[in-house]
N, C-alpha and C. Protein backbone atom coordinates (compact mmCIF):
# COMPACT_ATOMS: atom_id res chain seq x y z
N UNK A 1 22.96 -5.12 -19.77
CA UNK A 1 21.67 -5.79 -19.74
C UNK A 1 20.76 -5.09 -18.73
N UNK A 2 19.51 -4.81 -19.20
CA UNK A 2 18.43 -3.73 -18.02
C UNK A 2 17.76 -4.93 -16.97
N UNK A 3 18.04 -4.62 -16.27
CA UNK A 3 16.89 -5.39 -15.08
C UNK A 3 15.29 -5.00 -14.60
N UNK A 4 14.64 -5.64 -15.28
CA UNK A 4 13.46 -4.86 -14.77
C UNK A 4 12.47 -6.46 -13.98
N UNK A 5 11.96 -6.26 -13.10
CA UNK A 5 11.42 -6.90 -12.31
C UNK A 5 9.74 -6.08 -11.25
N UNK A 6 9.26 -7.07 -11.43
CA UNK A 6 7.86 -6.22 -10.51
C UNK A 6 6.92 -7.44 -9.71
N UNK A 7 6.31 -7.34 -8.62
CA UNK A 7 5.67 -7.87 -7.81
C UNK A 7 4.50 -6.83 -7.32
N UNK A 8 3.20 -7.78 -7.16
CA UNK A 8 2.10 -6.80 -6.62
C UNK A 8 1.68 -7.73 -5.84
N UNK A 9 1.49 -6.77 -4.92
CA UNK A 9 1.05 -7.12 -3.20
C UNK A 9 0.00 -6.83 -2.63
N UNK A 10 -1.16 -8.12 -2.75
CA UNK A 10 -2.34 -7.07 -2.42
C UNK A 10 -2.96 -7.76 -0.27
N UNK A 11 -3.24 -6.29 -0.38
CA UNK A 11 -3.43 -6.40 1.08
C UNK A 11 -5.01 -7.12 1.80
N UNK A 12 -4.75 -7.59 2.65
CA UNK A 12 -5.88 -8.19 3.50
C UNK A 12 -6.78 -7.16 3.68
N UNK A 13 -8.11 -7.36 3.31
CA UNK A 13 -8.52 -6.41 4.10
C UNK A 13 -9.11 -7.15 6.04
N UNK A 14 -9.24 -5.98 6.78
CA UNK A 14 -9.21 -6.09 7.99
C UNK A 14 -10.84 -6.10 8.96
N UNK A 15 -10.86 -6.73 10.17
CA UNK A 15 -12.20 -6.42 10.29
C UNK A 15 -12.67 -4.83 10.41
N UNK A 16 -11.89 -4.31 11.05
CA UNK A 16 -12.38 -2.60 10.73
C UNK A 16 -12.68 -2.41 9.40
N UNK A 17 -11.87 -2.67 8.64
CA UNK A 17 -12.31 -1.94 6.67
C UNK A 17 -13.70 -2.65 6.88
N UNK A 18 -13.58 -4.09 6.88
CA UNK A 18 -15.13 -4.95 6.60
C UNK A 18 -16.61 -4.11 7.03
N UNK A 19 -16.55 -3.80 8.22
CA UNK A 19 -17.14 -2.91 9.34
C UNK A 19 -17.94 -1.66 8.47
N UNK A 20 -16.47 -1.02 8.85
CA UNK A 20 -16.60 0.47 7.59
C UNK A 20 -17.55 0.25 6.33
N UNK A 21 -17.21 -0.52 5.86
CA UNK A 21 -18.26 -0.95 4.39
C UNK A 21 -19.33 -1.43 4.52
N UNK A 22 -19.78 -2.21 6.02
CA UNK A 22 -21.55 -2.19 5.79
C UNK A 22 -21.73 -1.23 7.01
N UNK A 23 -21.36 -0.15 7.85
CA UNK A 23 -21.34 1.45 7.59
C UNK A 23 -21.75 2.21 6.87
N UNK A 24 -21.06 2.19 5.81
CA UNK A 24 -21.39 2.97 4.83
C UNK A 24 -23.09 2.64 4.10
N UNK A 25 -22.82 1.27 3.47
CA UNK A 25 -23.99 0.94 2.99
C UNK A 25 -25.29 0.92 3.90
N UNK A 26 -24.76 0.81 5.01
CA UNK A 26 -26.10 0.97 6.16
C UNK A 26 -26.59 2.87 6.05
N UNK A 27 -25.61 3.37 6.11
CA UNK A 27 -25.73 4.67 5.91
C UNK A 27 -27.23 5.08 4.83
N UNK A 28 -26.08 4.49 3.70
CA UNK A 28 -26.57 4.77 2.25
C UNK A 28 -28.05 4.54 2.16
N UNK A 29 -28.60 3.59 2.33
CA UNK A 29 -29.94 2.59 2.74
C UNK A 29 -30.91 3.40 3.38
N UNK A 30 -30.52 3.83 4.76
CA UNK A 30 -31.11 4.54 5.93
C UNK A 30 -31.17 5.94 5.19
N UNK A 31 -30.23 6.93 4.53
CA UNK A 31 -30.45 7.70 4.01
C UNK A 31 -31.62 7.76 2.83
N UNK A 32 -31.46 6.79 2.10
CA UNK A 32 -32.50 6.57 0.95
C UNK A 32 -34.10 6.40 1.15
N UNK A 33 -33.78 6.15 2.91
CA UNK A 33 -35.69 5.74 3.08
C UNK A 33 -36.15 6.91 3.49
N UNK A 34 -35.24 7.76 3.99
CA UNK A 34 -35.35 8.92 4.65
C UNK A 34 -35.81 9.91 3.33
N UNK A 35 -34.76 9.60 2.20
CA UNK A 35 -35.00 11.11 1.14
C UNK A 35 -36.61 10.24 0.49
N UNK A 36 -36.99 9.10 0.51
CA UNK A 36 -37.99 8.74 -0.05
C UNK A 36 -39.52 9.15 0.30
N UNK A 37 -39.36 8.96 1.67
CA UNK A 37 -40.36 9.79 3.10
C UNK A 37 -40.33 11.59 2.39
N UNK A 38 -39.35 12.48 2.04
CA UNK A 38 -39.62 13.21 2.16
C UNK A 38 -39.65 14.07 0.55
N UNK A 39 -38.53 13.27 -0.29
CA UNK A 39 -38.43 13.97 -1.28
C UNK A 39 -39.19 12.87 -2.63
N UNK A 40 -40.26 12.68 -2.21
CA UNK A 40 -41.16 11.54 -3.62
C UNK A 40 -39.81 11.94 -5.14
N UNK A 41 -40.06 12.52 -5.18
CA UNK A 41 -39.66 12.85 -7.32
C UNK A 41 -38.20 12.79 -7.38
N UNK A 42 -37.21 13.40 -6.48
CA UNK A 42 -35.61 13.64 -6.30
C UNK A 42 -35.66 12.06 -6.00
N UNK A 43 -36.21 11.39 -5.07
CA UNK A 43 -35.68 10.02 -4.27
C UNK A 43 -34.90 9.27 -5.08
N UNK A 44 -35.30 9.18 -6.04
CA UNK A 44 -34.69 7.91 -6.68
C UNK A 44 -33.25 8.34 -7.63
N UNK A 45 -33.28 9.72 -8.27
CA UNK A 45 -31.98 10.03 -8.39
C UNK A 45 -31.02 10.23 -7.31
N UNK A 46 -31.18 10.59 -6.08
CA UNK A 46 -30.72 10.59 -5.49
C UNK A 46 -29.96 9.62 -5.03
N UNK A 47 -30.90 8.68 -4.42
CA UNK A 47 -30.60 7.48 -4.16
C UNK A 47 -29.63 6.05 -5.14
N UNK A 48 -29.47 6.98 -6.37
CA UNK A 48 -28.72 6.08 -7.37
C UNK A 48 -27.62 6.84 -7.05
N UNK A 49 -27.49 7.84 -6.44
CA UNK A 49 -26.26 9.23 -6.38
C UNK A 49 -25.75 8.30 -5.15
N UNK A 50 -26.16 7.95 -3.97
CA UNK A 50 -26.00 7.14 -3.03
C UNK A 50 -25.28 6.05 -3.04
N UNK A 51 -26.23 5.04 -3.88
CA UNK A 51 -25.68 4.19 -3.80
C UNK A 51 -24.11 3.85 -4.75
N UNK A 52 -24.01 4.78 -5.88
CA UNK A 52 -22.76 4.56 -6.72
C UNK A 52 -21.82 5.11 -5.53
N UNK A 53 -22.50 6.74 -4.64
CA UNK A 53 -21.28 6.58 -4.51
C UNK A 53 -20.54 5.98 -2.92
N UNK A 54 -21.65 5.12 -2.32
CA UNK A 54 -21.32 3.79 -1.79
C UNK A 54 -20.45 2.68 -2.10
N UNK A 55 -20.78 2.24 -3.43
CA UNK A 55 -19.73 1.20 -4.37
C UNK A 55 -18.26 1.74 -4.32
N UNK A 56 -18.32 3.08 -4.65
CA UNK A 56 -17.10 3.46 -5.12
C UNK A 56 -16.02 3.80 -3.60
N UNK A 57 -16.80 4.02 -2.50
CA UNK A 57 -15.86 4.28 -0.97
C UNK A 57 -15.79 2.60 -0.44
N UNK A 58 -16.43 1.89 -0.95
CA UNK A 58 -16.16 0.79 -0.43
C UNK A 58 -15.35 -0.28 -1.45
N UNK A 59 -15.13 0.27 -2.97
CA UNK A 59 -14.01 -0.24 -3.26
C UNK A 59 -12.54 -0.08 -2.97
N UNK A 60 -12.65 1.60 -2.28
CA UNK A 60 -11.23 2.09 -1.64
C UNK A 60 -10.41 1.16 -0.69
N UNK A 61 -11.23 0.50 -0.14
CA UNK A 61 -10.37 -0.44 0.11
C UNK A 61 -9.97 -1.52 -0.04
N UNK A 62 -10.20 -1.91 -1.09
CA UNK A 62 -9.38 -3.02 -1.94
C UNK A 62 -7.95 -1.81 -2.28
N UNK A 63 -6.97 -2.26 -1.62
CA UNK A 63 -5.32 -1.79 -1.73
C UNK A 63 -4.05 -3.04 -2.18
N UNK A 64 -3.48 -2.44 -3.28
CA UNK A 64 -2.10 -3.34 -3.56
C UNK A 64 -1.48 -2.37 -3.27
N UNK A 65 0.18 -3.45 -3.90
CA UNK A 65 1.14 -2.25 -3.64
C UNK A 65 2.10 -3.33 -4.64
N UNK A 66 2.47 -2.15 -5.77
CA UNK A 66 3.46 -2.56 -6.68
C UNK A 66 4.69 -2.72 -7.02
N UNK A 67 5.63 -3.24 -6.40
CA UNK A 67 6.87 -3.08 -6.45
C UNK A 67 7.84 -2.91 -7.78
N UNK A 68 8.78 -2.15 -8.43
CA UNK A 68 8.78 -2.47 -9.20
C UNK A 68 10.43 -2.04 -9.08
N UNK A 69 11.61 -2.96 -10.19
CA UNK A 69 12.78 -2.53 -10.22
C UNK A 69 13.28 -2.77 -11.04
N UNK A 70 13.64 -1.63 -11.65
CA UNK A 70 14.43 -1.24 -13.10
C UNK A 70 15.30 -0.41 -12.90
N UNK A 71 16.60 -1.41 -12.96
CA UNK A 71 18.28 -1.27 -12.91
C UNK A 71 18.73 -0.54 -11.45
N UNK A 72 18.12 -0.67 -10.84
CA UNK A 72 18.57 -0.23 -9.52
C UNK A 72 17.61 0.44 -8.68
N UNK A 73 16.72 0.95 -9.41
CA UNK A 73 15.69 2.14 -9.15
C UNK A 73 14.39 1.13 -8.36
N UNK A 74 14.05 1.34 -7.13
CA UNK A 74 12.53 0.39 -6.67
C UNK A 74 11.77 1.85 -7.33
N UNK A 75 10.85 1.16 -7.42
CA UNK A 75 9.17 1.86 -7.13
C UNK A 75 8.43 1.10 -6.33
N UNK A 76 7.80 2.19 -5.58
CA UNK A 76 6.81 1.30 -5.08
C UNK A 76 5.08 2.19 -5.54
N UNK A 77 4.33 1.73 -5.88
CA UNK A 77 3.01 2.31 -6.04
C UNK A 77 2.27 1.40 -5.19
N UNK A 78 1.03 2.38 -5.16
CA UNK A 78 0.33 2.09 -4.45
C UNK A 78 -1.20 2.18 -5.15
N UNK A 79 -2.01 0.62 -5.51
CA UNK A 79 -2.95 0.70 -6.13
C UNK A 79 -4.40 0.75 -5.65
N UNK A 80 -5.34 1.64 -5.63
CA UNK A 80 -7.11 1.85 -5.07
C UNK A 80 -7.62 0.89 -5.93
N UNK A 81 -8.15 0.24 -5.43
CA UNK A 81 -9.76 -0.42 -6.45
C UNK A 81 -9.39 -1.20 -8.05
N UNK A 82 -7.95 -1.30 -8.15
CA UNK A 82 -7.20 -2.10 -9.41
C UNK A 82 -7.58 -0.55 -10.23
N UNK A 83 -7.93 0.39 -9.85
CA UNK A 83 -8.23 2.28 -10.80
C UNK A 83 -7.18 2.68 -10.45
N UNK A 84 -6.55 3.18 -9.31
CA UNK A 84 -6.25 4.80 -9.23
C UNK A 84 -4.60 4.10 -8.97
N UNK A 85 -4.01 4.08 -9.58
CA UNK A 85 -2.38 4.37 -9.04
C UNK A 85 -1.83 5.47 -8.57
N UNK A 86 -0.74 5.05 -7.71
CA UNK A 86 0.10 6.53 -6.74
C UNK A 86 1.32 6.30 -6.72
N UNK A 87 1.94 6.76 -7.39
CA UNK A 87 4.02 6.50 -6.84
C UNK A 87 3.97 6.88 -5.73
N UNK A 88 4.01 6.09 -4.56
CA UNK A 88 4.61 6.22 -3.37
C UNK A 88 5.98 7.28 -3.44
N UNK A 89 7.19 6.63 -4.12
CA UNK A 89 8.43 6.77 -3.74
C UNK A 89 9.31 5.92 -4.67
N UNK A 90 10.45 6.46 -5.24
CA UNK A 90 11.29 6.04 -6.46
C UNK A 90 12.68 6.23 -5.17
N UNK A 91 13.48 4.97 -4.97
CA UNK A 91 14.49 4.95 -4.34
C UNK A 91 15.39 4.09 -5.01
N UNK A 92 17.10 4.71 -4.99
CA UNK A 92 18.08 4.03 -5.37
C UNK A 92 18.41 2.62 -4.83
N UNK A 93 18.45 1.58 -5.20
CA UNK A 93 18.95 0.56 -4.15
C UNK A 93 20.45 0.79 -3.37
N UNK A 94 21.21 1.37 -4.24
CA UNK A 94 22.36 1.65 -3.35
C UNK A 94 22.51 2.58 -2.28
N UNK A 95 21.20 3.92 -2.25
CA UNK A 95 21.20 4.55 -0.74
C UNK A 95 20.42 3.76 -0.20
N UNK A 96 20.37 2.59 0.00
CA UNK A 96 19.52 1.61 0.88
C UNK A 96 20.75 1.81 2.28
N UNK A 97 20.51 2.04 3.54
CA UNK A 97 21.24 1.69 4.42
C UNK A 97 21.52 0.53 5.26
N UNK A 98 20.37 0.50 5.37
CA UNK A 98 20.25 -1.06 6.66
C UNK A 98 18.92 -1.98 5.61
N UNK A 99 18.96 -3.21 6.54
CA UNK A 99 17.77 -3.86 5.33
C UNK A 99 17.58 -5.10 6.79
N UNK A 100 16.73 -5.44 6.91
CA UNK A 100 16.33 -6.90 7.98
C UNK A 100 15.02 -7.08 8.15
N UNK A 101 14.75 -8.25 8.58
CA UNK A 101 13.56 -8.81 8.33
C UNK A 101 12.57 -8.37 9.76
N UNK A 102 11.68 -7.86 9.11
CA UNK A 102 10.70 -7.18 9.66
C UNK A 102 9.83 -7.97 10.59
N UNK A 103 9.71 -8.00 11.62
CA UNK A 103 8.41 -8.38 12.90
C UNK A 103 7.18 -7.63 13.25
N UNK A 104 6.07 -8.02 13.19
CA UNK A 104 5.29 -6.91 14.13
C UNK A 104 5.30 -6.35 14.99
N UNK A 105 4.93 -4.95 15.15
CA UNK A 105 5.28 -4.27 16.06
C UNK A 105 6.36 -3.43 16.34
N UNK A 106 7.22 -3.86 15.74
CA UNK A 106 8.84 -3.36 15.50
C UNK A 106 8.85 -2.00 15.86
N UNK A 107 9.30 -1.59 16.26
CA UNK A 107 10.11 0.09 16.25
C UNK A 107 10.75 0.69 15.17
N UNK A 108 10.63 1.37 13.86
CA UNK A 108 10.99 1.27 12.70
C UNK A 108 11.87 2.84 12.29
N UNK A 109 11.17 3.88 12.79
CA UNK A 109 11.70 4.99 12.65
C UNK A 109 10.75 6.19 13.50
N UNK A 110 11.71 6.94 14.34
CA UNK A 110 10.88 7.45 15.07
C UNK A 110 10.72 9.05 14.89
N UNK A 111 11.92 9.36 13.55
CA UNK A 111 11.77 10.87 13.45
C UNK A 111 11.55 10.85 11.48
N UNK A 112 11.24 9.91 11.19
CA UNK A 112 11.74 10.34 9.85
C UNK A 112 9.64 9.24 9.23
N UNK A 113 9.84 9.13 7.84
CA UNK A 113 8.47 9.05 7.26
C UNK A 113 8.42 6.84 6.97
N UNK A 114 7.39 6.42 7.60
CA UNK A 114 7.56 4.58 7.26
C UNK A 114 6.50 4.76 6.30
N UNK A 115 6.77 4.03 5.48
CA UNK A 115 5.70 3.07 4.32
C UNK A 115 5.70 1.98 4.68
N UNK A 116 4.23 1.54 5.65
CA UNK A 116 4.09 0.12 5.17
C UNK A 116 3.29 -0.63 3.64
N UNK A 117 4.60 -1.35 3.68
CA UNK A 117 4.05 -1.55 1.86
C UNK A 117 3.39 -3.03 1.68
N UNK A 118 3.02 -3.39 2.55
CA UNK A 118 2.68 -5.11 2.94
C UNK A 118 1.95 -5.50 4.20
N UNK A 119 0.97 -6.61 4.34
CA UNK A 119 0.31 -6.73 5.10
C UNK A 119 1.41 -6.98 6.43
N UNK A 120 0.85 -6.05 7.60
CA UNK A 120 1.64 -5.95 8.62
C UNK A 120 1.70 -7.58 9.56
N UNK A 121 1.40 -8.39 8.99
CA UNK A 121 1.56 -10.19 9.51
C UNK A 121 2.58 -10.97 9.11
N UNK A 122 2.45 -10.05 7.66
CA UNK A 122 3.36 -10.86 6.57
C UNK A 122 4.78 -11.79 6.99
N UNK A 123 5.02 -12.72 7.10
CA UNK A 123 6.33 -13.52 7.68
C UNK A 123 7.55 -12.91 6.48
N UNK A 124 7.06 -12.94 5.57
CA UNK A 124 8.18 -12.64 4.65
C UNK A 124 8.75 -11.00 4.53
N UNK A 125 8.38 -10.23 5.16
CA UNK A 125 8.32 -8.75 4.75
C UNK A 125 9.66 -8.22 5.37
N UNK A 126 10.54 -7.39 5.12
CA UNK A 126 11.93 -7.03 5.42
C UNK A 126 11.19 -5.31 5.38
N UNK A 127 12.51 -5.01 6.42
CA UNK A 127 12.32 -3.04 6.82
C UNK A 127 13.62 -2.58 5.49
N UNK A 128 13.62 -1.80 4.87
CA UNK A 128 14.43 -1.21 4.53
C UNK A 128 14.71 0.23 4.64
N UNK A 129 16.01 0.81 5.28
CA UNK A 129 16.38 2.04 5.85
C UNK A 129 17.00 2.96 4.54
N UNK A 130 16.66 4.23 4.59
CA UNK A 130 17.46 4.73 3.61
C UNK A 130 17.08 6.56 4.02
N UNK A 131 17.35 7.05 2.94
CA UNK A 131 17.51 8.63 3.53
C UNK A 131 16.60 9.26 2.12
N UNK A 132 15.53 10.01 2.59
CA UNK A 132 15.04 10.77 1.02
C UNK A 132 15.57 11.79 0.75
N UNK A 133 15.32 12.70 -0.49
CA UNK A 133 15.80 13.74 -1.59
C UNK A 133 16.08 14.86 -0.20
N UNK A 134 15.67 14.81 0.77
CA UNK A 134 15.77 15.92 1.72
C UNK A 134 16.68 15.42 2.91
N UNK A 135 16.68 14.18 2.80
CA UNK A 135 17.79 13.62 3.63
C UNK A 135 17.53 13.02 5.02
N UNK A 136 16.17 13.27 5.10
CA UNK A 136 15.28 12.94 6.22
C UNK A 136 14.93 11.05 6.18
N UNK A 137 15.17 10.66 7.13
CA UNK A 137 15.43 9.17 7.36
C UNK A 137 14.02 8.45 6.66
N UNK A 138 14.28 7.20 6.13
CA UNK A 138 12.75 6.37 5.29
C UNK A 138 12.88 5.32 5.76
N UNK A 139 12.11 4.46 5.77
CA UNK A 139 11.80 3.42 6.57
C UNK A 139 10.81 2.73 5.32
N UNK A 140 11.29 1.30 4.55
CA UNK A 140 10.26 1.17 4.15
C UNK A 140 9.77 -0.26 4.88
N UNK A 141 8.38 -0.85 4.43
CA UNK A 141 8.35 -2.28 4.96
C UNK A 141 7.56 -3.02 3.98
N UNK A 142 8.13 -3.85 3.15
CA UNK A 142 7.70 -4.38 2.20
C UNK A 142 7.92 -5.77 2.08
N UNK A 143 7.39 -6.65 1.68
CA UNK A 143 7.46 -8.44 1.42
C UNK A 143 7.97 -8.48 0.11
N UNK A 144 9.19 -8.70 -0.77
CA UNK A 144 9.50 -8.98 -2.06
C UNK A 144 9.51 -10.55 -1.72
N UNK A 145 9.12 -10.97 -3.20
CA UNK A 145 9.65 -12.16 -3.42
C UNK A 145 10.64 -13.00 -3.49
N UNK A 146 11.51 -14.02 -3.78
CA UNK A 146 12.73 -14.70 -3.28
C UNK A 146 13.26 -13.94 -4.92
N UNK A 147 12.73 -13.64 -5.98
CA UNK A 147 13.52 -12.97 -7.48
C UNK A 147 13.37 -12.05 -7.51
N UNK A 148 12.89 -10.97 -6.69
CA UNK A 148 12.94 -9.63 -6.57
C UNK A 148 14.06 -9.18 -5.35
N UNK A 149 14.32 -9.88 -4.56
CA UNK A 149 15.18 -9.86 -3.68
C UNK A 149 16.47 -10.52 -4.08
N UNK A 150 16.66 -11.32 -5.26
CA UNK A 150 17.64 -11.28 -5.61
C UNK A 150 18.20 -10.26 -6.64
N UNK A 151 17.04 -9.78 -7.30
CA UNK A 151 17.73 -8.58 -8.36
C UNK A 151 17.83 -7.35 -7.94
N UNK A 152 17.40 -7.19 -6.28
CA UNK A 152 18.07 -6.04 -5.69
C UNK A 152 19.23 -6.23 -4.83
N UNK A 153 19.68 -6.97 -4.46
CA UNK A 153 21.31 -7.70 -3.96
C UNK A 153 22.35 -7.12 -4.70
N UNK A 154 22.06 -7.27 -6.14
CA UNK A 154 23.88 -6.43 -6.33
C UNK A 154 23.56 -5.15 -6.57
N UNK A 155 22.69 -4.45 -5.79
CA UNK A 155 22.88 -2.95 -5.77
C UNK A 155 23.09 -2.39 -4.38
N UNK A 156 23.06 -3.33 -3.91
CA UNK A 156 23.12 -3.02 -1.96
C UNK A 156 24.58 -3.45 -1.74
N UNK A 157 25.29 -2.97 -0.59
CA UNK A 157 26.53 -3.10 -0.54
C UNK A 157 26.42 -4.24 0.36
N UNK A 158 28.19 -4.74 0.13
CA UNK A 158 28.33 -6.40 0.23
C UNK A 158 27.70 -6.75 2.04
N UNK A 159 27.96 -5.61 3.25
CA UNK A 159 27.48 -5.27 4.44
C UNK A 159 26.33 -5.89 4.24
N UNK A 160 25.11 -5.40 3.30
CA UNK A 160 23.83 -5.41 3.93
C UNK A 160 23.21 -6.12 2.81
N UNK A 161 24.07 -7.18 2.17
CA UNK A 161 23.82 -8.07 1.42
C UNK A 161 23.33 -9.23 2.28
N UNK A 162 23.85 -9.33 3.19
CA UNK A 162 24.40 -10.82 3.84
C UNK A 162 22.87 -10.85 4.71
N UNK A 163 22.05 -9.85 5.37
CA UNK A 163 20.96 -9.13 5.62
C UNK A 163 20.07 -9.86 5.41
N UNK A 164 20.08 -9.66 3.15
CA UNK A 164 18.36 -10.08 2.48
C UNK A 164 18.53 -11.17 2.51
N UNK A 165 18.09 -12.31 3.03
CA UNK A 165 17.88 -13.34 3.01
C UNK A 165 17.52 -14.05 1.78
């Protein structure tokens, strides 16, 4: 029987992102009065050049993150603006090494690559340890749900079962 299971996780945005985005549009604005002052006939194409591509840096940060697991295999992607998907990273559940529930601030990995895959507040979010294709230490940090965390349990050994909560 195939197991396939998926959860999407979409992130807070923060007061810095908020910031950044009327930044930008302040930018955009201030630029437009400026090309209007100088360039009469260009201004207004321009300024439509502006402002789209205002919309489009300030949808960048609208971020999910997709979990997904079929028969052993996570994915995790990572989604821009509900547009642009990214495979993060395709990991076995059974080279999972260590697995525990994640705190802020934590100390997670200090020579090898972390994905945070979840808002860094999150109460529910667990670290998971494992090793990539090069063997170099991973660190992920992700919030699954209470049925995504059970259909990755019998691929983790009985040790670091007792772990996922």
């Amino acid at each position: 029987m195939d197991i396939f299971k998926e959860q999407i996780v979409k992130i807070k945005r923060t007061p810095a992102s908020f910031m950044l985005s009327v930044l930008i549009w302040f930018a955009a604005m201030a630029l437009t009065a400026v090309l209007i002052v100088f360039l009469h006939e260009l201004a207004v194409l321009i300024a439509f050049a502006l402002f789209y591509g205002s919309i489009h840096l300030t949808q960048r940060f609208n971020v999910e993150y997709e979990y997904i697991l079929t028969n052993g295999e996570l994915d995790v992607d990572k989604i821009l603006a509900q547009r642009t998907r990214t495979r993060l990273f395709t990991l076995k559940c059974s080279d999972i090494e260590a697995v525990g529930k994640y705190t802020k601030g934590m100390k997670l990995n200090e020579n090898g690559t972390v994905y945070m895959c979840c808002n860094p507040d999150d109460e529910d979010a667990y670290f998971f340890r494992a090793r990539d294709k090069k063997g170099k230490p991973l660190c992920i940090v992700m919030a699954p749900n209470e049925k995504l965390r059970e259909a990755i349990k019998p691929y983790l050994s009985r040790i670091i079962q007792r772990d996922l909560a």
